[in-house]
C-alpha atoms as a PDB file:
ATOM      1  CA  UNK A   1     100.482 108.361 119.572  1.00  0.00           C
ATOM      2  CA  UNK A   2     100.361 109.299 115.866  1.00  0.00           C
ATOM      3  CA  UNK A   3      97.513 111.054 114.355  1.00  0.00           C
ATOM      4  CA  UNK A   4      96.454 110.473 110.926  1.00  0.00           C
ATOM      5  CA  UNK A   5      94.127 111.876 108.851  1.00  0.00           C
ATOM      6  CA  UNK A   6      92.132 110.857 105.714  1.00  0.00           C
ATOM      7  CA  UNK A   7      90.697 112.950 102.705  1.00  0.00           C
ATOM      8  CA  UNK A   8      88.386 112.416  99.965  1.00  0.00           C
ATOM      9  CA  UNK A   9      86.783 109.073 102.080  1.00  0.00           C
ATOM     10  CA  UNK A  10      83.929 107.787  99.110  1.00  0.00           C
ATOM     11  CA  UNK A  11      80.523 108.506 100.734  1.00  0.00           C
ATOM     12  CA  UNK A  12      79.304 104.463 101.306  1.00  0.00           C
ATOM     13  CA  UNK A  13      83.043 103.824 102.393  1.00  0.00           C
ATOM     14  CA  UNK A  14      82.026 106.369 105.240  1.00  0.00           C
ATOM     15  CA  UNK A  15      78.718 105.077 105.659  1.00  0.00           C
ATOM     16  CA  UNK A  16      79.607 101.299 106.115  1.00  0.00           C
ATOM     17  CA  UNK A  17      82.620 102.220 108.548  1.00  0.00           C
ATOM     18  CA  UNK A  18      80.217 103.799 110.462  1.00  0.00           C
ATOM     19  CA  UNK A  19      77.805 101.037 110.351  1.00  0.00           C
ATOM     20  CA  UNK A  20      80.103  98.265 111.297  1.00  0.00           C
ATOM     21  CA  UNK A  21      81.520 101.154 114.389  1.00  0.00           C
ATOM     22  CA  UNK A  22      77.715 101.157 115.593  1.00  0.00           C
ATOM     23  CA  UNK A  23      77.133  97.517 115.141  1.00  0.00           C
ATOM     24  CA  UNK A  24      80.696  97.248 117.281  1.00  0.00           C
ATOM     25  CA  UNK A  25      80.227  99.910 119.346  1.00  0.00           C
ATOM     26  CA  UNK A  26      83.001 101.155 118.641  1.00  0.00           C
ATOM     27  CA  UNK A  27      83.395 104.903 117.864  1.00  0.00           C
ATOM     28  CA  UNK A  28      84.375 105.959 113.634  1.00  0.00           C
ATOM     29  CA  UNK A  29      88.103 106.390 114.729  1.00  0.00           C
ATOM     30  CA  UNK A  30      88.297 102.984 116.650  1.00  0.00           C
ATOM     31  CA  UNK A  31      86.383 100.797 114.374  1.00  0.00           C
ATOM     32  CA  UNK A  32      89.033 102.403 111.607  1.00  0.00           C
ATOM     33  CA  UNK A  33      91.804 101.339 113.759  1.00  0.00           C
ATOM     34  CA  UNK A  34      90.753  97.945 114.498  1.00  0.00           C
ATOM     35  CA  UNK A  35      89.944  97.447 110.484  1.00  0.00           C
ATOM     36  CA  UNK A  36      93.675  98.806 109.799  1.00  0.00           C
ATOM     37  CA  UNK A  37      95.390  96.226 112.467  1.00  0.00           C
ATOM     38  CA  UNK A  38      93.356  93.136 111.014  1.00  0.00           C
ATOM     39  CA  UNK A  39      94.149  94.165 107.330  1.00  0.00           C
ATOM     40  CA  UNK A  40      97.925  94.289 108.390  1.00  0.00           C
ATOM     41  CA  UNK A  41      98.252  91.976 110.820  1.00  0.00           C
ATOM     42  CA  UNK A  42      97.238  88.901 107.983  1.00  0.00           C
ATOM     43  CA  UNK A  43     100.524  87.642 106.623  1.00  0.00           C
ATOM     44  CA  UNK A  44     100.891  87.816 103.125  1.00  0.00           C
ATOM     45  CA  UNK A  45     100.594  84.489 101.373  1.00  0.00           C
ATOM     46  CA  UNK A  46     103.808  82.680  99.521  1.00  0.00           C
ATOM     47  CA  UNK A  47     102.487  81.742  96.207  1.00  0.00           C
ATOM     48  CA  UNK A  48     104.037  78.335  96.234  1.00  0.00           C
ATOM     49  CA  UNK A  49     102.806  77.742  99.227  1.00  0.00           C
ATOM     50  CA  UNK A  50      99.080  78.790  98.181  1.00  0.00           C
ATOM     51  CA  UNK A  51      99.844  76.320  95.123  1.00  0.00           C
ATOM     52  CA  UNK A  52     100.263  73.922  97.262  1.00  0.00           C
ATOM     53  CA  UNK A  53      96.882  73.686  98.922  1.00  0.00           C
ATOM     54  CA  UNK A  54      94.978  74.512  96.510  1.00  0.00           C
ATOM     55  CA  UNK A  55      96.575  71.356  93.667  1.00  0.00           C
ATOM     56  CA  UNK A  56      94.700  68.681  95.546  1.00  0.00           C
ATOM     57  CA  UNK A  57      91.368  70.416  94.987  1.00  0.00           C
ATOM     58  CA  UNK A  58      92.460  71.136  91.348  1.00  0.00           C
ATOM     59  CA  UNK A  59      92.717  67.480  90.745  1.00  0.00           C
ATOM     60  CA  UNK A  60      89.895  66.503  92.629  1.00  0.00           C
ATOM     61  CA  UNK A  61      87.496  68.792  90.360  1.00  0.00           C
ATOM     62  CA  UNK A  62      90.128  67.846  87.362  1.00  0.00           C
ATOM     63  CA  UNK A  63      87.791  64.769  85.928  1.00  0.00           C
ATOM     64  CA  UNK A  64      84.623  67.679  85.988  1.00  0.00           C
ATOM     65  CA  UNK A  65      86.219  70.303  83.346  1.00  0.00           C
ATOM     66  CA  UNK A  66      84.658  73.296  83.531  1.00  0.00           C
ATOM     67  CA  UNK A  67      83.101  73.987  79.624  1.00  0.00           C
ATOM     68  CA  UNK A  68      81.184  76.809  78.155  1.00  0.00           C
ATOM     69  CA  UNK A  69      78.561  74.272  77.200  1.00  0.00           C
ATOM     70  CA  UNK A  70      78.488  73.258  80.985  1.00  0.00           C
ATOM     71  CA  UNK A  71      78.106  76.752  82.076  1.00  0.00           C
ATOM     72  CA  UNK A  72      75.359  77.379  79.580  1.00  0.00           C
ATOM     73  CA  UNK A  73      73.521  74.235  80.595  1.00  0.00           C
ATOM     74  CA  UNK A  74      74.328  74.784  84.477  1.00  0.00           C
ATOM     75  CA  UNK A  75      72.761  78.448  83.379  1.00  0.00           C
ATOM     76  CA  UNK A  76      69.872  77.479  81.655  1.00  0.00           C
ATOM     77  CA  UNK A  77      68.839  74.612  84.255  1.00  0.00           C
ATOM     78  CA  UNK A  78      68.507  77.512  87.001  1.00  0.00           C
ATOM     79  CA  UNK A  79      66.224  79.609  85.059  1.00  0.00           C
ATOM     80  CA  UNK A  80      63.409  76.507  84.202  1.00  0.00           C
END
């Protein structure tokens, strides 16, 4: 097996790793390892095909423009 090591790991990068390896109990190397696999094993997405499923919603939500005055009203109404 190949061994691979990382540098300059930002400290709450660390920290979280290690909290999701305790929360799996899995050790800091595993949980790294199993993070790695799901991140590559997710196939990358054809755009027309993401276009695709996502047009129906579009035109569902089409006849409900989103406006400035309907984000400052939607704003406003959550703060009374």
């Amino acid at each position: 097996m190949a061994t691979l090591t990382l540098k300059n790991i930002p400290t709450e990068l660390h920290r979280r790793l290690k909290e999701r390896a305790a929360r799996n109990r899995r050790s800091l190397n595993n949980e790294a390892i199993h993070c790695l696999e799901q991140a590559l094993a997710a196939a990358p997405t054809e755009p027309e095909s993401y276009l695709d499923r996502i047009r129906p919603l579009r035109q569902k939500t089409n006849r409900l423009p989103l406006t400035e005055e309907r984000l400052r009203a939607a704003r406003e109404e959550g703060r009374s």
